[in-house]
C-alpha atoms as a PDB file:
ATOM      1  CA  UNK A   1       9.215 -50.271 -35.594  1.00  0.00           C
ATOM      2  CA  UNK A   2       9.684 -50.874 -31.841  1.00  0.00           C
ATOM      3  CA  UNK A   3      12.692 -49.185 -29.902  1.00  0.00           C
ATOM      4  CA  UNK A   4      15.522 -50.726 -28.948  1.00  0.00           C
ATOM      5  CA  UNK A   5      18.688 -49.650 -27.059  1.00  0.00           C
ATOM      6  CA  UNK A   6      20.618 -48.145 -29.703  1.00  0.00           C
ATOM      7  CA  UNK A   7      17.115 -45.574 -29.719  1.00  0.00           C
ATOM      8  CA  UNK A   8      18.597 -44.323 -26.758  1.00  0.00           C
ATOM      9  CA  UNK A   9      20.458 -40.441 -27.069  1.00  0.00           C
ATOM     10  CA  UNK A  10      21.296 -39.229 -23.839  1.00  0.00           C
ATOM     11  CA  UNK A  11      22.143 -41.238 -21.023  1.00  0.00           C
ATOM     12  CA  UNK A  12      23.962 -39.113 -18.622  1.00  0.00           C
ATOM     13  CA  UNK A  13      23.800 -41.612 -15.620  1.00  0.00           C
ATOM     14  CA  UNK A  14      25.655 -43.917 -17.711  1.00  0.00           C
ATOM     15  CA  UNK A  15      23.111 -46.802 -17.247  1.00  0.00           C
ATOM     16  CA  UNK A  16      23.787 -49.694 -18.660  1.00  0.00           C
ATOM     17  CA  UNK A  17      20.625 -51.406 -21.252  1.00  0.00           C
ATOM     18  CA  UNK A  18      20.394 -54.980 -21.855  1.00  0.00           C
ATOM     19  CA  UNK A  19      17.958 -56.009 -23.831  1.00  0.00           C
ATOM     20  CA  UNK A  20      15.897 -59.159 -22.448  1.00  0.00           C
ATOM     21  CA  UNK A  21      13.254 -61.036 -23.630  1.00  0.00           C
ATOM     22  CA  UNK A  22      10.205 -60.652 -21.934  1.00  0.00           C
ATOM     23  CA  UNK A  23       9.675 -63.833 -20.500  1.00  0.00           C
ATOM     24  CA  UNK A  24      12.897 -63.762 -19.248  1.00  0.00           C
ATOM     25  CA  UNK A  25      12.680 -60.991 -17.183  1.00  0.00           C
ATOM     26  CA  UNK A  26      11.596 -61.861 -14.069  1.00  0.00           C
ATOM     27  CA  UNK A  27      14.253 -65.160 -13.484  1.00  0.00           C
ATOM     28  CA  UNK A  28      16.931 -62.193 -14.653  1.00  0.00           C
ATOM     29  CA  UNK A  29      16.078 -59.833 -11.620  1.00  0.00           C
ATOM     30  CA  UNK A  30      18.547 -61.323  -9.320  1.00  0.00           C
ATOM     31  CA  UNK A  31      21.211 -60.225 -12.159  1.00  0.00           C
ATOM     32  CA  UNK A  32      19.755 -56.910 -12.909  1.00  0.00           C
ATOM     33  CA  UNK A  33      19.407 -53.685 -11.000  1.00  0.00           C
ATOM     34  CA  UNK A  34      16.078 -52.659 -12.194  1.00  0.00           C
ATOM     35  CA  UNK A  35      13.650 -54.030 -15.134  1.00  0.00           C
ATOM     36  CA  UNK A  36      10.430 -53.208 -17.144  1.00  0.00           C
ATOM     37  CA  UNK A  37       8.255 -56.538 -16.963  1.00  0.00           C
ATOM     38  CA  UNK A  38       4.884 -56.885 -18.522  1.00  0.00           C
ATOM     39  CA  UNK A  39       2.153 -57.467 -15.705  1.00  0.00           C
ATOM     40  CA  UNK A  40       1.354 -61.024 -16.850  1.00  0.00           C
ATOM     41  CA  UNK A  41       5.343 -62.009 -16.739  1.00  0.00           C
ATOM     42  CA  UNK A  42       5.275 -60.467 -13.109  1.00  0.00           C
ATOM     43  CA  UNK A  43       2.366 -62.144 -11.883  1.00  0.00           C
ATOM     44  CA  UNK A  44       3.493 -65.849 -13.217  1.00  0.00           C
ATOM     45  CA  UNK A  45       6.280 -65.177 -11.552  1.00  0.00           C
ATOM     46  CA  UNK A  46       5.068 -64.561  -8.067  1.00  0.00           C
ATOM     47  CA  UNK A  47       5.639 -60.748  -8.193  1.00  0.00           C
ATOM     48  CA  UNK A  48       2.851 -58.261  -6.794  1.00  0.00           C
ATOM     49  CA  UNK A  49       2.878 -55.470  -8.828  1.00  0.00           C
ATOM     50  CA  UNK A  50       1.733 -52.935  -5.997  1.00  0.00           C
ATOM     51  CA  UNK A  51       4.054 -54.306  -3.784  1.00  0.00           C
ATOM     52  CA  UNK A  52       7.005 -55.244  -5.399  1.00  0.00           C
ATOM     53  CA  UNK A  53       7.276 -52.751  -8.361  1.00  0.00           C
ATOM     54  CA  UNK A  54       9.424 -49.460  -7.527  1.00  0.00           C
ATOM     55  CA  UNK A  55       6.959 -47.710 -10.458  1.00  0.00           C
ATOM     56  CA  UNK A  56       4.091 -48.848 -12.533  1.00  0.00           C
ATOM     57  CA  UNK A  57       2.540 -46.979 -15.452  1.00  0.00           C
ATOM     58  CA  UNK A  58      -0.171 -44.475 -15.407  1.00  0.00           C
ATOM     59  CA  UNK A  59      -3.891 -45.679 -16.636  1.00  0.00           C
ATOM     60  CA  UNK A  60      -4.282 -42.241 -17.905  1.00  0.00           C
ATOM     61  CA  UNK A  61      -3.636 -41.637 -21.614  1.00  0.00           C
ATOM     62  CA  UNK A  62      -2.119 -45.088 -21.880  1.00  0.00           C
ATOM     63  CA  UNK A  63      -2.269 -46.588 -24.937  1.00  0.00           C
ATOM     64  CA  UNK A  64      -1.883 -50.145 -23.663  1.00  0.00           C
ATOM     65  CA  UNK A  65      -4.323 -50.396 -21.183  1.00  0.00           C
ATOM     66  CA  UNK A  66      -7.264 -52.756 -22.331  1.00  0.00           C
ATOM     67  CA  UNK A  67     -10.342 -51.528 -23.722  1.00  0.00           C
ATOM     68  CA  UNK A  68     -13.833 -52.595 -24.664  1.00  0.00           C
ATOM     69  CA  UNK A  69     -14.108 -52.205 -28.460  1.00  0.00           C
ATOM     70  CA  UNK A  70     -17.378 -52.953 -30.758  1.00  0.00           C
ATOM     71  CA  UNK A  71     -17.836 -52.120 -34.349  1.00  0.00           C
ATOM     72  CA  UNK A  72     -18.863 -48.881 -35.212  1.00  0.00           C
ATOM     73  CA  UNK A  73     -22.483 -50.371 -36.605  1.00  0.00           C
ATOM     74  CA  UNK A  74     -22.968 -52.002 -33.210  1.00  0.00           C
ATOM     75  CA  UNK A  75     -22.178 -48.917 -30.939  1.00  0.00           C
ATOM     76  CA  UNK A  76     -26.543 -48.131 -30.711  1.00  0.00           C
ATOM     77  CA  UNK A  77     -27.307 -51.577 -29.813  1.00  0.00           C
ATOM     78  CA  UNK A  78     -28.637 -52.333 -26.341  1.00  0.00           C
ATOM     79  CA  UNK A  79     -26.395 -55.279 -25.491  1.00  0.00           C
ATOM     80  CA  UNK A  80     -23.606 -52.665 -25.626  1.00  0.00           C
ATOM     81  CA  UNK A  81     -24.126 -51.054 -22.101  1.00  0.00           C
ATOM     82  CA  UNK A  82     -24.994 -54.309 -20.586  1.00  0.00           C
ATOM     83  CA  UNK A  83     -21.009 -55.541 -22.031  1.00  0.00           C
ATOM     84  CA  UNK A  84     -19.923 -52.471 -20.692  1.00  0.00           C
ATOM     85  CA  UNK A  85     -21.125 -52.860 -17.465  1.00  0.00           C
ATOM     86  CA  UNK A  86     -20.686 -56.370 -17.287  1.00  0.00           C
ATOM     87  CA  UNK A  87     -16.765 -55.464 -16.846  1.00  0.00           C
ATOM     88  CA  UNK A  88     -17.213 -51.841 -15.165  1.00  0.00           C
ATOM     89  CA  UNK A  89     -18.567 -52.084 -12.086  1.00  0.00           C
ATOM     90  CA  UNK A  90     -18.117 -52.680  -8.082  1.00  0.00           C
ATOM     91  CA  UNK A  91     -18.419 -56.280  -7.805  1.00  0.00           C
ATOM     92  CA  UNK A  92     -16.200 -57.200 -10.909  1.00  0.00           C
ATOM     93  CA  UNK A  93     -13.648 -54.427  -9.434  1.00  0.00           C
ATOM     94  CA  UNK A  94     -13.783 -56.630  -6.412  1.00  0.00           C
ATOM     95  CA  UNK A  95     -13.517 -60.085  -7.665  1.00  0.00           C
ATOM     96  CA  UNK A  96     -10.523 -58.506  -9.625  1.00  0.00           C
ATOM     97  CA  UNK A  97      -8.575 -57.004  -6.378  1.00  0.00           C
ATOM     98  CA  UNK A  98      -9.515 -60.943  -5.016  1.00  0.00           C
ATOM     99  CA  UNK A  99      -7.747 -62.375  -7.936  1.00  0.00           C
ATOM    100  CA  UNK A 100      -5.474 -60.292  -8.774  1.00  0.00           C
ATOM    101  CA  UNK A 101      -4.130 -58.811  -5.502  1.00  0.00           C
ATOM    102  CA  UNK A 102      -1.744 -55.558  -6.253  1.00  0.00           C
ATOM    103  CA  UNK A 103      -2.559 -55.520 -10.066  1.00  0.00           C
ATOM    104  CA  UNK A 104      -5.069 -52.467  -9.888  1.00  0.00           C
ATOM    105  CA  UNK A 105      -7.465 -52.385 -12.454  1.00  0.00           C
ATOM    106  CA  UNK A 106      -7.610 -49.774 -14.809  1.00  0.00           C
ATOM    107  CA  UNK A 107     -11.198 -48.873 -14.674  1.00  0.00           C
END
């Protein structure tokens, strides 16, 4: 079960939580003082998230950064490295800074 604002315990600032969905977020900035929006609803929207966020999430430890998953039988096959370095290196980095200005990739 996912979180919601009645999760919350302590709030000694006194800040205010309204739940919004997702999609909605980024049309509800000009009414809100701060908000948590997914990369891909920021980016439709025309926001940079290196430039316009105020805080973005760490790549370490994160559990919802993407990964590159195989099945366990395929993890000794040779076309693994090759997919693995098909997304990991310099020149995809750079096409991906092109494309996605701001976004920072997490590898």
């Amino acid at each position: 079960m996912l979180p919601t604002v009645f999760d919350v315990v302590d709030n000694p600032k006194r800040l205010k939580f309204q739940e919004v969905d997702a999609a909605q977020l980024p049309r509800s900035l000009e009414d809100l003082d701060a908000a948590v929006i997914n990369t891909n609803y920021a980016v439709d929207a025309g926001l940079i998230p290196g430039k316009d966020s105020i805080a973005i999430e760490s790549k370490v430890d994160n559990p919802y950064n993407n990964v590159i998953v195989v099945r366990e039988a395929d993890t000794g096959k040779p076309w693994v490295p090759k997919l693995v370095h098909a997304f990991q290196n310099d020149a995809i980095r750079q096409i991906l800074k092109e494309q996605f200005p701001g976004q920072f990739p997490a590898f």
